[in-house]
PDB file of N, CA and C in Angstrom:
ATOM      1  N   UNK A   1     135.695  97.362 -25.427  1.00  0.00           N
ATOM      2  CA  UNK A   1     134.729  98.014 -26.298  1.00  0.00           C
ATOM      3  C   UNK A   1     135.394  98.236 -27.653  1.00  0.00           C
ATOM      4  N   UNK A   2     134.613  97.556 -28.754  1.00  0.00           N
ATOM      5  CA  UNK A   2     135.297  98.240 -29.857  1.00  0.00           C
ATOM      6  C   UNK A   2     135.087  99.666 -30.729  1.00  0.00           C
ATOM      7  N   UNK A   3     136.025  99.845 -31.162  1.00  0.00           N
ATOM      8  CA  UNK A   3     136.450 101.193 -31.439  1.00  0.00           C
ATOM      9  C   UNK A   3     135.065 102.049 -32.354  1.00  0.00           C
ATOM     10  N   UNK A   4     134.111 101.399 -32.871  1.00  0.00           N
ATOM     11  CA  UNK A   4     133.251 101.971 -33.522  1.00  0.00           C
ATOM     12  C   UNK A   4     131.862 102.006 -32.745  1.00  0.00           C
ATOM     13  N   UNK A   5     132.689 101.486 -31.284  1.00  0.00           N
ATOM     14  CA  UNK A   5     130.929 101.550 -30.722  1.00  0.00           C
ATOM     15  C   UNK A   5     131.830 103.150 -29.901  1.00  0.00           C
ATOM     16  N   UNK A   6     132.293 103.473 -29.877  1.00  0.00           N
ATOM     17  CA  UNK A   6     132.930 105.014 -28.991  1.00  0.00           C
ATOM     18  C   UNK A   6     131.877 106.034 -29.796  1.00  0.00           C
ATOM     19  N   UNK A   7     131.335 105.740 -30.809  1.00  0.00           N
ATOM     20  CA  UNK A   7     130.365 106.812 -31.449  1.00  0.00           C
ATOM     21  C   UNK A   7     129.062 107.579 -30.722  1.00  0.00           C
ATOM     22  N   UNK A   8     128.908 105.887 -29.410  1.00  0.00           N
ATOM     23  CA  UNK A   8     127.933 106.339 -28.751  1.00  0.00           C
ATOM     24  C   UNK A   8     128.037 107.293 -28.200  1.00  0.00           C
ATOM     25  N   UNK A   9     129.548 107.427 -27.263  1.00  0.00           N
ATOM     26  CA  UNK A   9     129.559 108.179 -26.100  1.00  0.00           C
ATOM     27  C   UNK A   9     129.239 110.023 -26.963  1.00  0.00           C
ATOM     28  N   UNK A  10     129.170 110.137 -27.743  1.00  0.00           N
ATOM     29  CA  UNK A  10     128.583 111.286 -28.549  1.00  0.00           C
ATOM     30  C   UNK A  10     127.489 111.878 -28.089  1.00  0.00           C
ATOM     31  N   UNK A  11     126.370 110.737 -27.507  1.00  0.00           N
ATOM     32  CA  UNK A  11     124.938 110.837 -27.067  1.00  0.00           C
ATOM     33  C   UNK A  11     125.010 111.420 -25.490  1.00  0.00           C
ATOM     34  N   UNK A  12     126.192 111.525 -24.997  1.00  0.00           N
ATOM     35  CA  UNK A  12     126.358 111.819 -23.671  1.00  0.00           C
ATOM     36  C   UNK A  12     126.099 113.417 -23.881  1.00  0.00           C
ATOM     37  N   UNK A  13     126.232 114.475 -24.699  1.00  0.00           N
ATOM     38  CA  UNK A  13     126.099 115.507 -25.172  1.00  0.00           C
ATOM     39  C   UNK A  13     125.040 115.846 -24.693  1.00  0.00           C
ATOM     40  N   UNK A  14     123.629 114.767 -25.701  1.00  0.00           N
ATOM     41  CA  UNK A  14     122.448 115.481 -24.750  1.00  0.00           C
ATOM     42  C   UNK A  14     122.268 115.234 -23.460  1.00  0.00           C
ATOM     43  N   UNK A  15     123.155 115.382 -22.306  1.00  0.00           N
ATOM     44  CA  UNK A  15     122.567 115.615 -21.650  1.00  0.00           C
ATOM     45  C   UNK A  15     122.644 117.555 -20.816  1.00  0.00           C
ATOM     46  N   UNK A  16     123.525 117.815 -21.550  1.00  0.00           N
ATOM     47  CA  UNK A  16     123.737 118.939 -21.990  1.00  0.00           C
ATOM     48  C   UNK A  16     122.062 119.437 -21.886  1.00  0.00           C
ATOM     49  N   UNK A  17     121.429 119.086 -22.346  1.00  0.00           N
ATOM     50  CA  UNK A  17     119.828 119.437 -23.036  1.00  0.00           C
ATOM     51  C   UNK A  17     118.702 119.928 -21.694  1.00  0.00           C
ATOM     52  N   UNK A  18     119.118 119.454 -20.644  1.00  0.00           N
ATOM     53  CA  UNK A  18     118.748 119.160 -18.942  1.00  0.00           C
ATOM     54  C   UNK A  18     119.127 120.852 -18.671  1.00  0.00           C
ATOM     55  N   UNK A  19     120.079 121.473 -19.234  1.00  0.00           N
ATOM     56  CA  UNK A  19     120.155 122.849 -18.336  1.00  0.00           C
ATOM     57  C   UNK A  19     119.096 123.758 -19.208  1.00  0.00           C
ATOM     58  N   UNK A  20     118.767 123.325 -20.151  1.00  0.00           N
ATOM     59  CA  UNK A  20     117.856 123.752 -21.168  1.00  0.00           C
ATOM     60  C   UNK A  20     116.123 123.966 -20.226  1.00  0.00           C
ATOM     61  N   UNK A  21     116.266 122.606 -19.787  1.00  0.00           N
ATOM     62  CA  UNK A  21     114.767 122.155 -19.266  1.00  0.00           C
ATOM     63  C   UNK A  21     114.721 122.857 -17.590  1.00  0.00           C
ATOM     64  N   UNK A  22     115.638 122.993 -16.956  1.00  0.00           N
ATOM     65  CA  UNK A  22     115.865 123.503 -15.373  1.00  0.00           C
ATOM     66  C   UNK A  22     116.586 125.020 -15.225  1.00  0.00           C
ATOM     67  N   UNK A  23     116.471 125.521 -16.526  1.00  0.00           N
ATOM     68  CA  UNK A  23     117.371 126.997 -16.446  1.00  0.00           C
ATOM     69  C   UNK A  23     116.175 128.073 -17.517  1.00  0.00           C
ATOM     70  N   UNK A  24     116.135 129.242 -17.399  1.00  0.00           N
ATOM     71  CA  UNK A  24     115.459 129.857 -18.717  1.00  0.00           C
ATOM     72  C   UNK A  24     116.347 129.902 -19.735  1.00  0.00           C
ATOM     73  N   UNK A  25     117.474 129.359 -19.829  1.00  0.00           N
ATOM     74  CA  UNK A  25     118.270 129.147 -21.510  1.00  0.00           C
ATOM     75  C   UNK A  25     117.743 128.030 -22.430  1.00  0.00           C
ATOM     76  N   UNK A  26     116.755 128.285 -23.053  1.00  0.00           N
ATOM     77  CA  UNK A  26     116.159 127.058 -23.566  1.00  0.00           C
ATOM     78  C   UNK A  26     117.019 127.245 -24.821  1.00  0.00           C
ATOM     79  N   UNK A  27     118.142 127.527 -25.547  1.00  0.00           N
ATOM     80  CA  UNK A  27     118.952 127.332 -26.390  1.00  0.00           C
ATOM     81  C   UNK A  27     119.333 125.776 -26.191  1.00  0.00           C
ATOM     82  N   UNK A  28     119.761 125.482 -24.809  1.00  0.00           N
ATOM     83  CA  UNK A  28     120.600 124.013 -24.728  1.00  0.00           C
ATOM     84  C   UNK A  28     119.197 122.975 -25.116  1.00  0.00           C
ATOM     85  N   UNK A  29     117.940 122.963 -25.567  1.00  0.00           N
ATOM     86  CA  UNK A  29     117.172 121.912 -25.524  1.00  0.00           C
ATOM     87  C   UNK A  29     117.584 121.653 -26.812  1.00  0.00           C
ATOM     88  N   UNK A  30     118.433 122.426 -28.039  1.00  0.00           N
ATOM     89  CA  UNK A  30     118.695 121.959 -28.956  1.00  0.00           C
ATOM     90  C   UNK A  30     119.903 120.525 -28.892  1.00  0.00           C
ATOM     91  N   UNK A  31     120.569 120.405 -27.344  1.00  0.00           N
ATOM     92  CA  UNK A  31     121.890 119.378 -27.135  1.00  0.00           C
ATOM     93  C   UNK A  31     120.602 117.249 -27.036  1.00  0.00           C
ATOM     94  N   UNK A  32     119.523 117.997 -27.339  1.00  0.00           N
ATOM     95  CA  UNK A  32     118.584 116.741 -27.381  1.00  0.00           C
ATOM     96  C   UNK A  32     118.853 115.933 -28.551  1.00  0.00           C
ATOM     97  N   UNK A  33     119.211 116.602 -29.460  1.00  0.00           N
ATOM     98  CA  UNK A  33     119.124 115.907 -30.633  1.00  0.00           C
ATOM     99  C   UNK A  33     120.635 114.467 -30.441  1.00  0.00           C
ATOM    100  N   UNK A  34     121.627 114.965 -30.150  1.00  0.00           N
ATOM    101  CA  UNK A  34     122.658 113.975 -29.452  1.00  0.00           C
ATOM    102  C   UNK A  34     121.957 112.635 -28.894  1.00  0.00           C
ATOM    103  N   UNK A  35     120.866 112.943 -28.620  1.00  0.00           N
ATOM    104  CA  UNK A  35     120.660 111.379 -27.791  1.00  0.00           C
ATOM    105  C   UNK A  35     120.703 110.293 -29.248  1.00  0.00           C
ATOM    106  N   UNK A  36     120.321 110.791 -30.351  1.00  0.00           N
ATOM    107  CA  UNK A  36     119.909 109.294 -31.203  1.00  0.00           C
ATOM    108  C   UNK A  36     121.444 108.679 -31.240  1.00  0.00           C
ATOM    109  N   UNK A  37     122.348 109.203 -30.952  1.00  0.00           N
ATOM    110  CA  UNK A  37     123.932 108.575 -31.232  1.00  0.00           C
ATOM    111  C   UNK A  37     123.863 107.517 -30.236  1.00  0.00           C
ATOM    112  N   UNK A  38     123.160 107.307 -28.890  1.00  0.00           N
ATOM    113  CA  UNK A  38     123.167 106.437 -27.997  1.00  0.00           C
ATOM    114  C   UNK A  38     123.216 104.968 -28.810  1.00  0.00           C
ATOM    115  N   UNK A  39     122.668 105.230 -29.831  1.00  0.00           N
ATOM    116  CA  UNK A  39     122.066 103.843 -30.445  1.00  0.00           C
ATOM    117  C   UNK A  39     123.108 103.089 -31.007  1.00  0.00           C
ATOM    118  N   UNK A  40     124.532 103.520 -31.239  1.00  0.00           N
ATOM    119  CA  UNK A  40     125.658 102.881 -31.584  1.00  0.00           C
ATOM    120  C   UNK A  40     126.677 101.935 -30.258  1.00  0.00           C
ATOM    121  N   UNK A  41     125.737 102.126 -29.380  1.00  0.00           N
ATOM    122  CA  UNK A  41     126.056 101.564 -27.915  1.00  0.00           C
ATOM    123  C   UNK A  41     125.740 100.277 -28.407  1.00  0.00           C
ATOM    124  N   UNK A  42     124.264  99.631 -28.997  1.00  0.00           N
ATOM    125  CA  UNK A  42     123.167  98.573 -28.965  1.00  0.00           C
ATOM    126  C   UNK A  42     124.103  98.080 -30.730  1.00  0.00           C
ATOM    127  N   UNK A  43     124.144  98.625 -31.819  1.00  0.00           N
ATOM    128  CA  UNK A  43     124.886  98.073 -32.681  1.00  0.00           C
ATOM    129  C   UNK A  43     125.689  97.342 -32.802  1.00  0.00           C
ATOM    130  N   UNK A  44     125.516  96.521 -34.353  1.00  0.00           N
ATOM    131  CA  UNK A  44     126.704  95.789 -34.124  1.00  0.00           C
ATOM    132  C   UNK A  44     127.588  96.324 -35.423  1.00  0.00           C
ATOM    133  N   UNK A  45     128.656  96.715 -35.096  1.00  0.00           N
ATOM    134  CA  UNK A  45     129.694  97.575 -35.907  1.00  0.00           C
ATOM    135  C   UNK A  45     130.165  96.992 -37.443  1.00  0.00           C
ATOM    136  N   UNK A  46     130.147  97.894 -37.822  1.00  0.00           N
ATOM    137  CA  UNK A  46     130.383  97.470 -39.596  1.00  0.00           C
ATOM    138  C   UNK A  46     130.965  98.561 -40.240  1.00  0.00           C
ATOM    139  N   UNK A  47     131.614  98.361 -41.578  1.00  0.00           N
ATOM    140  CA  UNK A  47     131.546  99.230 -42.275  1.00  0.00           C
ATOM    141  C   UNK A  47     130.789 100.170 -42.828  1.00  0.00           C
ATOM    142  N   UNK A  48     129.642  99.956 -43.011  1.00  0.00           N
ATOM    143  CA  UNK A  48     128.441 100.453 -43.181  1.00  0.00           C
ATOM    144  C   UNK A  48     128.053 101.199 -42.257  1.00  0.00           C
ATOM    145  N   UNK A  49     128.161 100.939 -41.357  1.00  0.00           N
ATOM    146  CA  UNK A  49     127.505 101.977 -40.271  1.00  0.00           C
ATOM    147  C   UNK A  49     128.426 102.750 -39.984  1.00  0.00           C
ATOM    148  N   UNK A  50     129.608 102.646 -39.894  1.00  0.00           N
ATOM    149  CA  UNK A  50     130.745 103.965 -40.381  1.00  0.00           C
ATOM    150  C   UNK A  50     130.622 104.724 -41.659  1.00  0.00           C
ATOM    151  N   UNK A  51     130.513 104.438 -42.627  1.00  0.00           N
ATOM    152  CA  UNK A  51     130.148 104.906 -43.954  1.00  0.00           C
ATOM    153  C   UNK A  51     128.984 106.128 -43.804  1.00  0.00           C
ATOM    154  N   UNK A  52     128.455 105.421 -43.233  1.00  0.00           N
ATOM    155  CA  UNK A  52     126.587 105.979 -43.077  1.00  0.00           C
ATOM    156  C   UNK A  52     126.931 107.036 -41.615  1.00  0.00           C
ATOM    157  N   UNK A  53     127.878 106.928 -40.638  1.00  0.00           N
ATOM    158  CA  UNK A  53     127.749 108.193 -39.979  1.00  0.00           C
ATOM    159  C   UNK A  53     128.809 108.998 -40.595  1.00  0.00           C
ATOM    160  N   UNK A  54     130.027 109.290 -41.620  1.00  0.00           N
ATOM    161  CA  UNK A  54     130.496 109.746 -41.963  1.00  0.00           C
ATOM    162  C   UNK A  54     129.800 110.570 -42.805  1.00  0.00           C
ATOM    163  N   UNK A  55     128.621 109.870 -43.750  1.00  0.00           N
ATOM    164  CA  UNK A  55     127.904 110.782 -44.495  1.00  0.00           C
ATOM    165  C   UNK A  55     126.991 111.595 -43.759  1.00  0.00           C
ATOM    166  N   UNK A  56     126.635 111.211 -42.400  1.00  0.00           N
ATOM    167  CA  UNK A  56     125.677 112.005 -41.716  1.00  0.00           C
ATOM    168  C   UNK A  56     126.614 113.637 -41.309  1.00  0.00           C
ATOM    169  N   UNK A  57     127.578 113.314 -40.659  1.00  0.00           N
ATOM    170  CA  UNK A  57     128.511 113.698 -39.989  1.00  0.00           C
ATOM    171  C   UNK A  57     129.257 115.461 -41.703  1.00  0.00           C
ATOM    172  N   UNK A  58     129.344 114.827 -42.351  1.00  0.00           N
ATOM    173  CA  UNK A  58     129.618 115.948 -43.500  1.00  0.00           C
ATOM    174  C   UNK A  58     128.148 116.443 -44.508  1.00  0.00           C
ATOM    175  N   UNK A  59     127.076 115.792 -43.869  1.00  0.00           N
ATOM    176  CA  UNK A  59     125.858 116.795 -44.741  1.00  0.00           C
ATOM    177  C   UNK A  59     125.974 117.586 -43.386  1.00  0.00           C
ATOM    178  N   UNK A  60     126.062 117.035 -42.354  1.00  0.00           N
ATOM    179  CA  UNK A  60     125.430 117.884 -41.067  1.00  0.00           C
ATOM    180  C   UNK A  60     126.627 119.460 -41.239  1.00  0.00           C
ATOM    181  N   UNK A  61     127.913 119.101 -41.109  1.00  0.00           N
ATOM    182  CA  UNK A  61     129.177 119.983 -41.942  1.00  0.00           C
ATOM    183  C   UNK A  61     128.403 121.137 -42.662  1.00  0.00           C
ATOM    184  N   UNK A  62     128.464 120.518 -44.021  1.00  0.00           N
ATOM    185  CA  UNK A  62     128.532 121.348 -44.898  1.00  0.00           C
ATOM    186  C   UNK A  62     127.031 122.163 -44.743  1.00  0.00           C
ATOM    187  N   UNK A  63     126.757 121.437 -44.719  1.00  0.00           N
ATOM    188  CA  UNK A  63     124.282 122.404 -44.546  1.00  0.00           C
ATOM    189  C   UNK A  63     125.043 123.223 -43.355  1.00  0.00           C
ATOM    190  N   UNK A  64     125.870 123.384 -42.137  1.00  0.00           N
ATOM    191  CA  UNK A  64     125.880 124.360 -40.724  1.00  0.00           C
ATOM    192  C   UNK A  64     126.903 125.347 -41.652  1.00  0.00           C
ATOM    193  N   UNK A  65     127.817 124.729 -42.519  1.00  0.00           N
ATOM    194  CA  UNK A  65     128.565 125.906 -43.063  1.00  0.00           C
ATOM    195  C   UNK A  65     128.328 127.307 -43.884  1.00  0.00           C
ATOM    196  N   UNK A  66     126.859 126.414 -44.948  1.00  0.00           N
ATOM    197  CA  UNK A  66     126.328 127.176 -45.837  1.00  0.00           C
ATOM    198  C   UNK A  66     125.246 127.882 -45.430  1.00  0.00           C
ATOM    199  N   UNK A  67     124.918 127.575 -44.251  1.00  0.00           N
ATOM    200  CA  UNK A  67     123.961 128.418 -43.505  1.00  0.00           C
ATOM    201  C   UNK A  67     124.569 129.452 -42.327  1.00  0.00           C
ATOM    202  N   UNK A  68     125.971 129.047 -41.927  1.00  0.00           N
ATOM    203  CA  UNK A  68     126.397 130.230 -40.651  1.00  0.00           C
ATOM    204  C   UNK A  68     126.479 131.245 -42.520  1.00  0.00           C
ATOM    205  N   UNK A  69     127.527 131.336 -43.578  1.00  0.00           N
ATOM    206  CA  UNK A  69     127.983 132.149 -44.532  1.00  0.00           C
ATOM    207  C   UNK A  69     126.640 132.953 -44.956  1.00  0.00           C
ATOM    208  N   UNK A  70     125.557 132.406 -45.441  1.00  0.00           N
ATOM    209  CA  UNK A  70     124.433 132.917 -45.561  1.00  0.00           C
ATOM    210  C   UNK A  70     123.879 134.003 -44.326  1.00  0.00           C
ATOM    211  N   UNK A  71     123.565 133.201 -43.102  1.00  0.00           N
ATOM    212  CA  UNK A  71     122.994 133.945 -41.924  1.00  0.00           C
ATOM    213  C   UNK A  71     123.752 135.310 -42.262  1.00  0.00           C
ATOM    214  N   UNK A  72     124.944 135.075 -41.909  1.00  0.00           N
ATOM    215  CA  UNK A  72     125.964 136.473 -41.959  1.00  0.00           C
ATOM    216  C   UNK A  72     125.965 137.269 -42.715  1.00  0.00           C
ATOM    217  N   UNK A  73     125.687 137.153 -44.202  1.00  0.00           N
ATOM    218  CA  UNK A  73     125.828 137.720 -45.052  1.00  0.00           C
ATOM    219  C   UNK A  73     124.425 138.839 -45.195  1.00  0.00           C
ATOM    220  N   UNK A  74     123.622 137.798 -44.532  1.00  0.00           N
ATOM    221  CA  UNK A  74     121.694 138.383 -44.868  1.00  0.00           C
ATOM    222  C   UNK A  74     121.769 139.541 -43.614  1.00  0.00           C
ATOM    223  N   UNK A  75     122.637 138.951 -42.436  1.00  0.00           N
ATOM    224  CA  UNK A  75     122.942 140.187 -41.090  1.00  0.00           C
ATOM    225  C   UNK A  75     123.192 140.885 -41.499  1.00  0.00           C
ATOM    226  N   UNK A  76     124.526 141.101 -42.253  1.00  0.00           N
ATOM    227  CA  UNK A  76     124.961 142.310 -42.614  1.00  0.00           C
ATOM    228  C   UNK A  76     124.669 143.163 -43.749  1.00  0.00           C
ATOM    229  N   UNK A  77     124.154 142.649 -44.617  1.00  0.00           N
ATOM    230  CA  UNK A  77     123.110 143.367 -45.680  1.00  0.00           C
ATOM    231  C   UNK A  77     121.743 144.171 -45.184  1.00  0.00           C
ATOM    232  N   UNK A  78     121.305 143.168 -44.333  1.00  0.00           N
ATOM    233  CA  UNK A  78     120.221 144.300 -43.464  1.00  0.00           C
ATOM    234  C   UNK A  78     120.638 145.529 -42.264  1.00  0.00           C
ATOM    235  N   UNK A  79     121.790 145.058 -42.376  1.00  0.00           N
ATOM    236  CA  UNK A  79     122.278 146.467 -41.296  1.00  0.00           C
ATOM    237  C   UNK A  79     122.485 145.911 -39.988  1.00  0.00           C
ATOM    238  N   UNK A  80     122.566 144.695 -39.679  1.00  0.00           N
ATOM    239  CA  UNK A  80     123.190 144.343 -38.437  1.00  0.00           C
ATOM    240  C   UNK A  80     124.895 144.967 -38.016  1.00  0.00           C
ATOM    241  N   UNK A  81     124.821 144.736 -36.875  1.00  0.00           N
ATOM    242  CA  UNK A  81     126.453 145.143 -36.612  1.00  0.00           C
ATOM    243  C   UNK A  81     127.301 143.712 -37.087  1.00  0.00           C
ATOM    244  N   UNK A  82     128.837 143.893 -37.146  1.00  0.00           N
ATOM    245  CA  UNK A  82     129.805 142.535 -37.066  1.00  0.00           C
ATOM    246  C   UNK A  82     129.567 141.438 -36.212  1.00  0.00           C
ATOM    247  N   UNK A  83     129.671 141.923 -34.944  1.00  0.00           N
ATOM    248  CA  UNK A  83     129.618 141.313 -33.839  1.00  0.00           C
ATOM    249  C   UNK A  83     128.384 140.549 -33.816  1.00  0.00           C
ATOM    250  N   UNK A  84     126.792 141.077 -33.987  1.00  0.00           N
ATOM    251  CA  UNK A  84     126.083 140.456 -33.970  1.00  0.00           C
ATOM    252  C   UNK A  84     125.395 139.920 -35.283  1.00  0.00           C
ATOM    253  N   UNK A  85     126.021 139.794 -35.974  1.00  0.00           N
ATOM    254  CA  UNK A  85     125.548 139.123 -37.384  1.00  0.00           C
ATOM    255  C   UNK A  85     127.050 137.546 -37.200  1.00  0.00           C
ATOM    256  N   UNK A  86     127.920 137.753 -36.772  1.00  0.00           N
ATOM    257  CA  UNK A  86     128.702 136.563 -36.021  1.00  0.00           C
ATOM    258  C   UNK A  86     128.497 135.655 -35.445  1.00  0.00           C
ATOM    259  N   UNK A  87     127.349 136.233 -34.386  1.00  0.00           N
ATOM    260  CA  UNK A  87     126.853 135.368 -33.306  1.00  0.00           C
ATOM    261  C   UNK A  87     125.784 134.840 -34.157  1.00  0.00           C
ATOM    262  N   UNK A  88     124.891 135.332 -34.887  1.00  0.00           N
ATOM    263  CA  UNK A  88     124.061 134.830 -35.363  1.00  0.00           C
ATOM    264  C   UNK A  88     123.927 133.439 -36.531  1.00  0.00           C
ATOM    265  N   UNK A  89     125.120 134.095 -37.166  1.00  0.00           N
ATOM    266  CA  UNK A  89     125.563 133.155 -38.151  1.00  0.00           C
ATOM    267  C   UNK A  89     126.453 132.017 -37.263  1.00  0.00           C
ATOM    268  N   UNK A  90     126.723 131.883 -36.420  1.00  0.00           N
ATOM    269  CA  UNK A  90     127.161 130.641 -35.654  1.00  0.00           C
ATOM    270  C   UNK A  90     126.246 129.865 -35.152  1.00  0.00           C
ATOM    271  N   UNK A  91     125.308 130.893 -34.327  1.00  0.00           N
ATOM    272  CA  UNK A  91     124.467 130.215 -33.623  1.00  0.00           C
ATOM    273  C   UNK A  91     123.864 129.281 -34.944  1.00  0.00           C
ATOM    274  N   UNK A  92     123.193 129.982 -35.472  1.00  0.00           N
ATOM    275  CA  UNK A  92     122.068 129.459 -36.455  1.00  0.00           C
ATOM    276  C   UNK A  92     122.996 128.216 -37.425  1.00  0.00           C
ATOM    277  N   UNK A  93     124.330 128.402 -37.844  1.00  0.00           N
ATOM    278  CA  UNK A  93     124.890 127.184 -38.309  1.00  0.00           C
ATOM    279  C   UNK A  93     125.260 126.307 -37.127  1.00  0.00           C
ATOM    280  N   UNK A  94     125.433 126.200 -35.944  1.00  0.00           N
ATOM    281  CA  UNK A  94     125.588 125.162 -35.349  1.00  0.00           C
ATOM    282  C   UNK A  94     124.342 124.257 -35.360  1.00  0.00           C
ATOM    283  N   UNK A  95     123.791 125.298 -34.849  1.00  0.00           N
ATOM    284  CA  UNK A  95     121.739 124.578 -34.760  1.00  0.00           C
ATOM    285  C   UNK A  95     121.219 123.674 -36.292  1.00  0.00           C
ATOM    286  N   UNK A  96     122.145 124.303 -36.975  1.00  0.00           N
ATOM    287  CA  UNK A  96     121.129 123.407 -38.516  1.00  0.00           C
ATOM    288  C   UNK A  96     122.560 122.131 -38.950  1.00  0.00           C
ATOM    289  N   UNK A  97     123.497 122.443 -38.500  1.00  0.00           N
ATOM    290  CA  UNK A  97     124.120 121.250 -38.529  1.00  0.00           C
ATOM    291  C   UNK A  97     124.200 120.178 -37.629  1.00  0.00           C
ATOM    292  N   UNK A  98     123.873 120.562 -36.460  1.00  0.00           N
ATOM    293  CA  UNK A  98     123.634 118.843 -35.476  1.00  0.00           C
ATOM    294  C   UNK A  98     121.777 118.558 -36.031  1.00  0.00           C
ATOM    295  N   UNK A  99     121.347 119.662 -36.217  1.00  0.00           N
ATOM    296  CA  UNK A  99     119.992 118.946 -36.547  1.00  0.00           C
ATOM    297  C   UNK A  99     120.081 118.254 -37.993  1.00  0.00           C
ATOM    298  N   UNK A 100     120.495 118.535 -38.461  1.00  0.00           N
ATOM    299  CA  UNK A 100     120.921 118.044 -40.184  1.00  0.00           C
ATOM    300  C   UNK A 100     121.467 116.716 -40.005  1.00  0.00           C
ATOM    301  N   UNK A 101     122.439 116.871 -38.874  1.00  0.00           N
ATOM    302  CA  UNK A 101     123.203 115.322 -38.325  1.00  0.00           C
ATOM    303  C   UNK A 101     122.588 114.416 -37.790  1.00  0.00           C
ATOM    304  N   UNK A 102     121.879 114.913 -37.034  1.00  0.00           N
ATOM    305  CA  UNK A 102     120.531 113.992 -36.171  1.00  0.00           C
ATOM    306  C   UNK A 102     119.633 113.240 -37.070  1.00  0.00           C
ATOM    307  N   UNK A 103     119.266 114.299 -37.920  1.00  0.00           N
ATOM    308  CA  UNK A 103     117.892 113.832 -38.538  1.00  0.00           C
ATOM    309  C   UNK A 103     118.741 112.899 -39.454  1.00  0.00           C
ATOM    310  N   UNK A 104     119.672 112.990 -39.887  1.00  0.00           N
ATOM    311  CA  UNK A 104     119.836 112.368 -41.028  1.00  0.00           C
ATOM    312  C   UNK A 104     120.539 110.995 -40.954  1.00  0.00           C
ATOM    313  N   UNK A 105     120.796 111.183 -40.075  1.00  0.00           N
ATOM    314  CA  UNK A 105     121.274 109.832 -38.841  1.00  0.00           C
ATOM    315  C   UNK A 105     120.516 108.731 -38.309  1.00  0.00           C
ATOM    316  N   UNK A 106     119.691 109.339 -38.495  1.00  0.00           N
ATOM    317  CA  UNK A 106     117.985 108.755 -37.668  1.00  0.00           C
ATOM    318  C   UNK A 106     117.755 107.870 -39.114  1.00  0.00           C
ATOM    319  N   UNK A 107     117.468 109.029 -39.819  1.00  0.00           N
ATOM    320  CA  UNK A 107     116.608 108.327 -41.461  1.00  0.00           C
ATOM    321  C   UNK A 107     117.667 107.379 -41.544  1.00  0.00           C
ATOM    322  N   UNK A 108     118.885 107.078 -41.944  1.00  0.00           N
ATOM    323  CA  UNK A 108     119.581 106.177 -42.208  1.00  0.00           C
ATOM    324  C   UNK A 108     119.166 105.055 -41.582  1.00  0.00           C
ATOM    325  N   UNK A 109     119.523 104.956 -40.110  1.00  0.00           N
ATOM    326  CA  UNK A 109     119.652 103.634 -39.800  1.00  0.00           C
ATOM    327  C   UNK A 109     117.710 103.107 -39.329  1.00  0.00           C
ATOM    328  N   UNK A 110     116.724 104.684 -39.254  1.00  0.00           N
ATOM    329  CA  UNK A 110     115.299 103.654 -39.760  1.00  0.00           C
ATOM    330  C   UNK A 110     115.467 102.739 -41.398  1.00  0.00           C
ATOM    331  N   UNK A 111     116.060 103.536 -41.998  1.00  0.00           N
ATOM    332  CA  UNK A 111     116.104 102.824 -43.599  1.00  0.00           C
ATOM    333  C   UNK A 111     116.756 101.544 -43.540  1.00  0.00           C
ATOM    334  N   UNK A 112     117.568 101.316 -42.689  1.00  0.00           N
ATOM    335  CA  UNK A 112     118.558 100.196 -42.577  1.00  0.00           C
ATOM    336  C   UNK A 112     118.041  99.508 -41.677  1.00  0.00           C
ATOM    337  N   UNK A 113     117.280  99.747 -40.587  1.00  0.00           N
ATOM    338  CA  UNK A 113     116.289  98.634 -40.140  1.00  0.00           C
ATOM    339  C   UNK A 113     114.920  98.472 -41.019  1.00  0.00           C
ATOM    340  N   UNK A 114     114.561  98.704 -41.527  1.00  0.00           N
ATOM    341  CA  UNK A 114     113.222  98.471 -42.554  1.00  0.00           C
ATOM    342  C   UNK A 114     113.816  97.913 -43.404  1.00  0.00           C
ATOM    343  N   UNK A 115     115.016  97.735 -43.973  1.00  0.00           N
ATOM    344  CA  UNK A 115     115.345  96.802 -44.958  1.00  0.00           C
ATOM    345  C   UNK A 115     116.011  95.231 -44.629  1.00  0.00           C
ATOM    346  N   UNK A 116     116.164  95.449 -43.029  1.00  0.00           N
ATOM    347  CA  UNK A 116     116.749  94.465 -42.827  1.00  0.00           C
ATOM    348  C   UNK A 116     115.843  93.306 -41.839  1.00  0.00           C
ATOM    349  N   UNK A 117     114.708  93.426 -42.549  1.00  0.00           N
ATOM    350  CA  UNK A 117     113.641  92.454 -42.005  1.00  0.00           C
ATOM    351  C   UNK A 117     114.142  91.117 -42.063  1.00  0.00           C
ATOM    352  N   UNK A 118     112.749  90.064 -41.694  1.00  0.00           N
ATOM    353  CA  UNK A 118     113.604  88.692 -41.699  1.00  0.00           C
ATOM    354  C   UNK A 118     114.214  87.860 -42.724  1.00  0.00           C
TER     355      UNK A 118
END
């Protein structure tokens, strides 16, 4: 296997998403978004498609960073405690950075199949 198709095994995550659907923690249905990485299984590896998940991979970064600092900041201005203005600002930046990663992951390589007609 070459080394840029290992991106897939990423997609193994959602299945993570299953204790979501068979448990009342519906937090884990957010580990769904992981499945679109499957699709680097079916690729054929390039520079480009490294390029293009690196950029997915640091908007997804930086948007979970600037949103846990925010969450926290808006917690504790309204009078939350430490502890739970922490959790919040994690939770809520993890959640907007794999979705930030997902989605933006997705748009790429639809854009890169719509351009790469016959």
């Amino acid at each position: 296997m070459k080394r840029k198709r290992w991106y897939g095994l990423i997609g193994l995550l959602s299945l993570l998403g299953f204790v979501g659907v068979f448990t009342p923690e519906r937090y884990f249905l957010g580990f769904f978004a992981f499945a679109v990485d499957f699709q680097y299984f079916f690729l054929r590896p390039d520079e480009m498609q490294e390029g293009q998940i690196l950029r997915s991979a640091a908007l997804g970064f930086f948007s979970g960073m600037g949103v846990t600092a925010l969450a926290v900041l808006a917690a504790l201005a309204l009078g939350g405690g430490r502890t739970e203005a922490l959790y919040l600002g994690a939770g809520l930046g993890w959640g907007v950075s794999v979705a930030v990663y997902a989605v933006s992951s997705f748009w790429a390589s639809l854009r890169e199949w719509r351009h790469a007609g016959p």
